[in-house]
Protein backbone atom coordinates (compact mmCIF):
# COMPACT_ATOMS: atom_id res chain seq x y z
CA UNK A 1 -146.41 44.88 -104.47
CA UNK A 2 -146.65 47.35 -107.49
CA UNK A 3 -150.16 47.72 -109.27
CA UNK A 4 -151.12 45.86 -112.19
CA UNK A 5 -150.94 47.97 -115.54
CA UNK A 6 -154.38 47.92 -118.06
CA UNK A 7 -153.95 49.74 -120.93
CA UNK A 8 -157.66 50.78 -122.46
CA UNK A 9 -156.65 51.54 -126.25
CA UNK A 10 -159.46 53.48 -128.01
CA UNK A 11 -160.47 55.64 -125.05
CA UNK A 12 -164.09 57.41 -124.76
CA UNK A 13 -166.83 58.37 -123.00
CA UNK A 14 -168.89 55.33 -123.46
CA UNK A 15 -167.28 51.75 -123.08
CA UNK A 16 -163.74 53.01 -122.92
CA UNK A 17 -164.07 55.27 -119.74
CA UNK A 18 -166.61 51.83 -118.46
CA UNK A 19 -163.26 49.59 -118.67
CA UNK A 20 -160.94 52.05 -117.30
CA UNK A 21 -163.07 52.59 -114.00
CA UNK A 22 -163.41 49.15 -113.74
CA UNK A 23 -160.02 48.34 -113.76
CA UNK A 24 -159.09 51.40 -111.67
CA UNK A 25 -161.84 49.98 -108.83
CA UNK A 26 -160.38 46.81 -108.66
CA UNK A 27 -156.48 48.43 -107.84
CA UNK A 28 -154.98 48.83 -111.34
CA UNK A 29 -153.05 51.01 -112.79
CA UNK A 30 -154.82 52.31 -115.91
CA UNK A 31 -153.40 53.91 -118.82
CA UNK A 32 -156.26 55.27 -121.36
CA UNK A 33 -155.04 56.18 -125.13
CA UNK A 34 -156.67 58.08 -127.47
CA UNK A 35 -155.45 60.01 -130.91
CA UNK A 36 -156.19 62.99 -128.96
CA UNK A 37 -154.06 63.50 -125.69
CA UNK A 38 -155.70 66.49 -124.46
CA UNK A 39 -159.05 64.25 -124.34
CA UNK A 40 -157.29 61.95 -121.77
CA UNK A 41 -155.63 64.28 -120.14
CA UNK A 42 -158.92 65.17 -119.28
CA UNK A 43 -160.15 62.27 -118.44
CA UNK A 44 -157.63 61.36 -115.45
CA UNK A 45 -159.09 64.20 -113.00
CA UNK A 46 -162.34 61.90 -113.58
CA UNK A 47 -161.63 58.20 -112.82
CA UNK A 48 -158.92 57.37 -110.64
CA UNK A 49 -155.49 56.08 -110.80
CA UNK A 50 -155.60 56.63 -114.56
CA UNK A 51 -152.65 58.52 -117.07
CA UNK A 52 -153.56 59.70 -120.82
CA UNK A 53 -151.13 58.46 -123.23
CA UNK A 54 -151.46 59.72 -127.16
CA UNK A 55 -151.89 56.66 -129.64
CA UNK A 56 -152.96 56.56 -132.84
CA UNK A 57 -153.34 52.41 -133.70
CA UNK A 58 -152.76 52.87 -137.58
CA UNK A 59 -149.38 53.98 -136.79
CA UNK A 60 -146.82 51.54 -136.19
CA UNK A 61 -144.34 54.42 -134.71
CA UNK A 62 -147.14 55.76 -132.31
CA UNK A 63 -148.47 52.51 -131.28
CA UNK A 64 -144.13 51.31 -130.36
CA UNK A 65 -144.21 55.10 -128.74
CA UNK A 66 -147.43 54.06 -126.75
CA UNK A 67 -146.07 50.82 -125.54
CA UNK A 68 -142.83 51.93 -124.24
CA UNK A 69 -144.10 54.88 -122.28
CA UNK A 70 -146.33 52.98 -120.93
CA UNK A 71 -144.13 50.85 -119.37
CA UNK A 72 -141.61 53.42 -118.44
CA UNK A 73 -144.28 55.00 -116.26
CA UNK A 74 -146.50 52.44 -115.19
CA UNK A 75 -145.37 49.49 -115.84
CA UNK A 76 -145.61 46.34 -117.61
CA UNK A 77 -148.84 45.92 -119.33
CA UNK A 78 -150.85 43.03 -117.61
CA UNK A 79 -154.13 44.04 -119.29
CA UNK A 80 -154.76 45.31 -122.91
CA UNK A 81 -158.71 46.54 -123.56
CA UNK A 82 -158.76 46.92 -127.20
CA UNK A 83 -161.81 48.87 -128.24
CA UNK A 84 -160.28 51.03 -131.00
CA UNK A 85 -162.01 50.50 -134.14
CA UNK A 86 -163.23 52.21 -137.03
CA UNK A 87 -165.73 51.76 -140.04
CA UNK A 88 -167.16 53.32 -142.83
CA UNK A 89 -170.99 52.81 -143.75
CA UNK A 90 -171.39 53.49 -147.59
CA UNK A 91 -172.07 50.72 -150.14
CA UNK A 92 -169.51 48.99 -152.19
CA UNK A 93 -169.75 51.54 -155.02
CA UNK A 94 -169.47 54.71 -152.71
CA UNK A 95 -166.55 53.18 -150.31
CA UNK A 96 -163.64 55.27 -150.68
CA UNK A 97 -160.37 52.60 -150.71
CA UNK A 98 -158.42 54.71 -148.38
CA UNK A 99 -160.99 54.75 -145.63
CA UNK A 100 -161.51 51.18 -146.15
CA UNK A 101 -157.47 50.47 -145.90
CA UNK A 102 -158.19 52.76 -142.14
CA UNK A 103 -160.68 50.59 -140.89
CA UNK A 104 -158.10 47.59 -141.75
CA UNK A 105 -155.33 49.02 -139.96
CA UNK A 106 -157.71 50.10 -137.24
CA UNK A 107 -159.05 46.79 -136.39
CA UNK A 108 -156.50 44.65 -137.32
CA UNK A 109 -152.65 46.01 -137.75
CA UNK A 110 -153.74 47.58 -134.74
CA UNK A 111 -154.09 44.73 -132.72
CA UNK A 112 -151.58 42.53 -134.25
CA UNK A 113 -148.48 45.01 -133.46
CA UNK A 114 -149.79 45.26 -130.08
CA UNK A 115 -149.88 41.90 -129.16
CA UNK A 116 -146.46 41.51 -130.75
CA UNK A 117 -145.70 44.10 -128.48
CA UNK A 118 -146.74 43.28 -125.13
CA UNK A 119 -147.48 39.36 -125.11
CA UNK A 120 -143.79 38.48 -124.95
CA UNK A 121 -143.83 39.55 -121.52
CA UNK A 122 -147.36 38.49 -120.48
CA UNK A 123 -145.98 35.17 -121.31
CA UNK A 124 -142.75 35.99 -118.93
CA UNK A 125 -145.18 36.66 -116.47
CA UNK A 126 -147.09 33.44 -116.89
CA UNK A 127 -150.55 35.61 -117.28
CA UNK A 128 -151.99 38.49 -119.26
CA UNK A 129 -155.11 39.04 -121.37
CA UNK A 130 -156.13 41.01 -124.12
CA UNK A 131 -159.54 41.78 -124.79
CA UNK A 132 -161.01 42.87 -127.93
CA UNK A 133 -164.50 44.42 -129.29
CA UNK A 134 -165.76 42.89 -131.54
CA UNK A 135 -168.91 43.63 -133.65
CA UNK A 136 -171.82 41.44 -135.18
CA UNK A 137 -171.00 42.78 -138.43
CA UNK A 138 -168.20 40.08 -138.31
CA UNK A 139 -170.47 37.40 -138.48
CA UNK A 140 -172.70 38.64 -141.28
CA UNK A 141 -172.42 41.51 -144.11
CA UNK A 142 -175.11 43.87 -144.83
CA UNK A 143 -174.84 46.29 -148.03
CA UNK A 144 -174.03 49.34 -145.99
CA UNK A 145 -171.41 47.52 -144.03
CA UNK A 146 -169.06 46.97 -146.61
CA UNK A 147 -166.26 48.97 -145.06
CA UNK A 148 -167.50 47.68 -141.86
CA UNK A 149 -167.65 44.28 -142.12
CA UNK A 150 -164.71 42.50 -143.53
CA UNK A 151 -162.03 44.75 -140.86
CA UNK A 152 -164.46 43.53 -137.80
CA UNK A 153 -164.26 39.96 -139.94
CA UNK A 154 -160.68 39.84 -139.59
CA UNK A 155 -160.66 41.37 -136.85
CA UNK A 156 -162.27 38.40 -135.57
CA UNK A 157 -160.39 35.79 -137.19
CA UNK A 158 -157.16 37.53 -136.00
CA UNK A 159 -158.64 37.00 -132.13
CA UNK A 160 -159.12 33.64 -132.76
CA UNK A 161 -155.97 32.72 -133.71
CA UNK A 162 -154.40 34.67 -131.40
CA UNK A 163 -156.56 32.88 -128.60
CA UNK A 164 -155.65 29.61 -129.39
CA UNK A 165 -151.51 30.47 -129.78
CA UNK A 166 -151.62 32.25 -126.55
CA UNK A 167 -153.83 30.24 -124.24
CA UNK A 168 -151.19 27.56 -123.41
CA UNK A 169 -149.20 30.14 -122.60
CA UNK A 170 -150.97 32.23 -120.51
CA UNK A 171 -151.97 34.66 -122.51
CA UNK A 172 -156.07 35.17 -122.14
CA UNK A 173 -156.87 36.60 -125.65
CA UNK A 174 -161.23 37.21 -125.72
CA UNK A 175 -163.36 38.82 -128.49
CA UNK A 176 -166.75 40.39 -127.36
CA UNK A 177 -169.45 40.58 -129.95
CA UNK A 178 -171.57 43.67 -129.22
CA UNK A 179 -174.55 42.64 -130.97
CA UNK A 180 -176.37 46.04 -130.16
CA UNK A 181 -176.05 49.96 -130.01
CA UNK A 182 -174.09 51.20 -127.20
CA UNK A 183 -175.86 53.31 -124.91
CA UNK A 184 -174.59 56.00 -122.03
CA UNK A 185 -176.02 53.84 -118.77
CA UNK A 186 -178.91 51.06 -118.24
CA UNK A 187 -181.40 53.88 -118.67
CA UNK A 188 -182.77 52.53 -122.95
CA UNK A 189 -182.78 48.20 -122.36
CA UNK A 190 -182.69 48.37 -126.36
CA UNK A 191 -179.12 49.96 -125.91
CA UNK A 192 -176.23 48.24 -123.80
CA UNK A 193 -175.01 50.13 -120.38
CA UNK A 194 -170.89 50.50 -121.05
CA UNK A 195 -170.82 49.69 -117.80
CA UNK A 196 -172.56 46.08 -117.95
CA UNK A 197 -170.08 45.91 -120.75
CA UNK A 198 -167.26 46.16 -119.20
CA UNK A 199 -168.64 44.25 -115.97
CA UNK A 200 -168.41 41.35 -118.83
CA UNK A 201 -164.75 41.85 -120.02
CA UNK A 202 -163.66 41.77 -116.15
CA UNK A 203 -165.90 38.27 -115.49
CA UNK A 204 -164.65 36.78 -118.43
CA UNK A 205 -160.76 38.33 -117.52
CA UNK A 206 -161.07 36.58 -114.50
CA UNK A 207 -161.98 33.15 -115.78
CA UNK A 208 -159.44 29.94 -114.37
CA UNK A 209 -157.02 29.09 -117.39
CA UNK A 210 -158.91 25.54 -117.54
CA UNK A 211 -161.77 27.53 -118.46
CA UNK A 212 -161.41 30.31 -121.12
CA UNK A 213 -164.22 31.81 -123.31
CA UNK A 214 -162.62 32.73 -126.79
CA UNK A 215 -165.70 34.77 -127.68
CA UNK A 216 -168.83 35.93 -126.15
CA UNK A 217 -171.74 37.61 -127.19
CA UNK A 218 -173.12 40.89 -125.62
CA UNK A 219 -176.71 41.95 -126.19
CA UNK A 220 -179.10 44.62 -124.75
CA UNK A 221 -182.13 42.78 -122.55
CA UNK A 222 -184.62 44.03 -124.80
CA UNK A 223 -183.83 43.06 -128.60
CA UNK A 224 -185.74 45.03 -131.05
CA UNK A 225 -185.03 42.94 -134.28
C-alpha cells in the first residue's frame, strides 16, 4: 500500500522541519514547501522520506503549481500542515498597506485556495486533515500588532468555518493557538520545543471523527506573563 502524502507548507528550521519528521517517522511521505527551493532541497538529505517543492502561498499560480506536482510525484495529499504565515509589527500609522495586504494573502488566500485545492479529494477518500497555526494575536489586538492581528483573526475565523463544513465529511480541519515564542528544543520552558508542537498536531490528527478538537491552545510550561 502506497505512503500517505503530508504536505508541510511554510517550511523551516523550527516547527516546520518538527512536523515534517514527525510525519516522516510515522511512514509518510512528506513534501516540505518553501519560497525558496534550494532551502528544501536542502533539507531532504536531513529528515527522511521528504521532497522540496517551491511555493510561494500569495500566489495563486504557484500555490495550483505546488499542488499538482505534488501529486504527480507523491501522491494525493492526505495531510496539509499549514504554518506559512506572515506579519508586520508597526503601529497603525507606520503599517505600510501593501505589507498588510501580504500578511492577508499569507494567512488567509493562502489557506483558502489550498483547501479548495486538495479537500475535494480528502473527501473522496473519506479522510484528510488540515492543520493550521494559529497565533494568540487572533484572539486579542495589541498596538504593535496591527498588521498582525486581524490576518491571524481571519485566519482564525476562516479555520472555523472550514472545520465545521468539512467535519461531516471527513475532512479534520484544526487551528493551533501558539500562545508563546517558539523556541529550537525543550532546552528555555518559557519558549515552546517545535517538537512538542508538532507532537500536538499529530495527537490531535489522530483524534476518532466523533471526537474532533476545532482549536487548541499551545503554551510553554513556564508562562512568564
Amino acid at each position: 500500500m502506497a505512503s500517505k502524502v503530508c504536505a508541510v507548507f511554510g517550511y523551516g528550521p523550527g516547527l516546520g522541519a518538527a512536523a515534517a519528521r514527525k510525519w516522516s517517522s510515522q511512514g509518510f511521505q512528506v513534501a516540505i514547501l518553501s519560497r525558496s527551493l534550494e532551502k528544501v532541497q536542502a533539507a531532504e538529505s536531513t529528515i527522511p522520506n521528504t521532497k522540496g517543492f517551491a511555493c510561494d502561498v500569495t500566489d495563486p499560480a504557484s500555490v495550483k503549481s505546488a499542488v499538482a506536482s505534488i501529486e504527480k510525484d507523491l501522491g494525493n495529499i492526505h495531510t496539509v500542515v499549514y504554518n506559512a504565515g506572515n506579519g508586520v509589527w508597526k503601529t497603525w500609522d507606520k503599517l505600510d498597506l501593501d505589507a498588510f495586504d501580504m500578511a492577508m494573502k499569507t494567512n488567509v488566500h493562502g489557506l483558502l485556495q489550498l483547501t479548495q485545492l486538495v479537500a475535494p479529494k480528502m473527501i473522496e477518500q473519506g479522510e484528510g486533515a488540515i492543520l493550521v497555526t494559529g497565533a494568540t494575536a487572533s484572539m486579542r489586538g495589541k498596538p504593535f500588532t496591527v498588521g498582525f492581528a486581524p490576518p491571524k483573526g481571519a485566519q482564525r475565523l476562516l479555520a472555523q468555518s472550514l472545520a465545521r463544513d468539512l467535519h461531516p465529511k471527513g475532512v479534520h480541519v484544526g487551528l493551533f493557538i501558539i500562545d508563546g515564542q517558539i523556541g529550537k528544543d525543550d532546552s528555555d520552558p518559557k519558549k515552546i520545543d517545535p517538537n512538542a508542537i508538532a507532537e500536538t498536531y499529530w495527537a490531535v490528527a489522530q483524534q476518532p471523527k466523533t471526537c474532533w478538537s476545532f482549536e487548541t491552545e499551545v503554551r510553554p510550561a513556564l508562562e512568564n506573563w
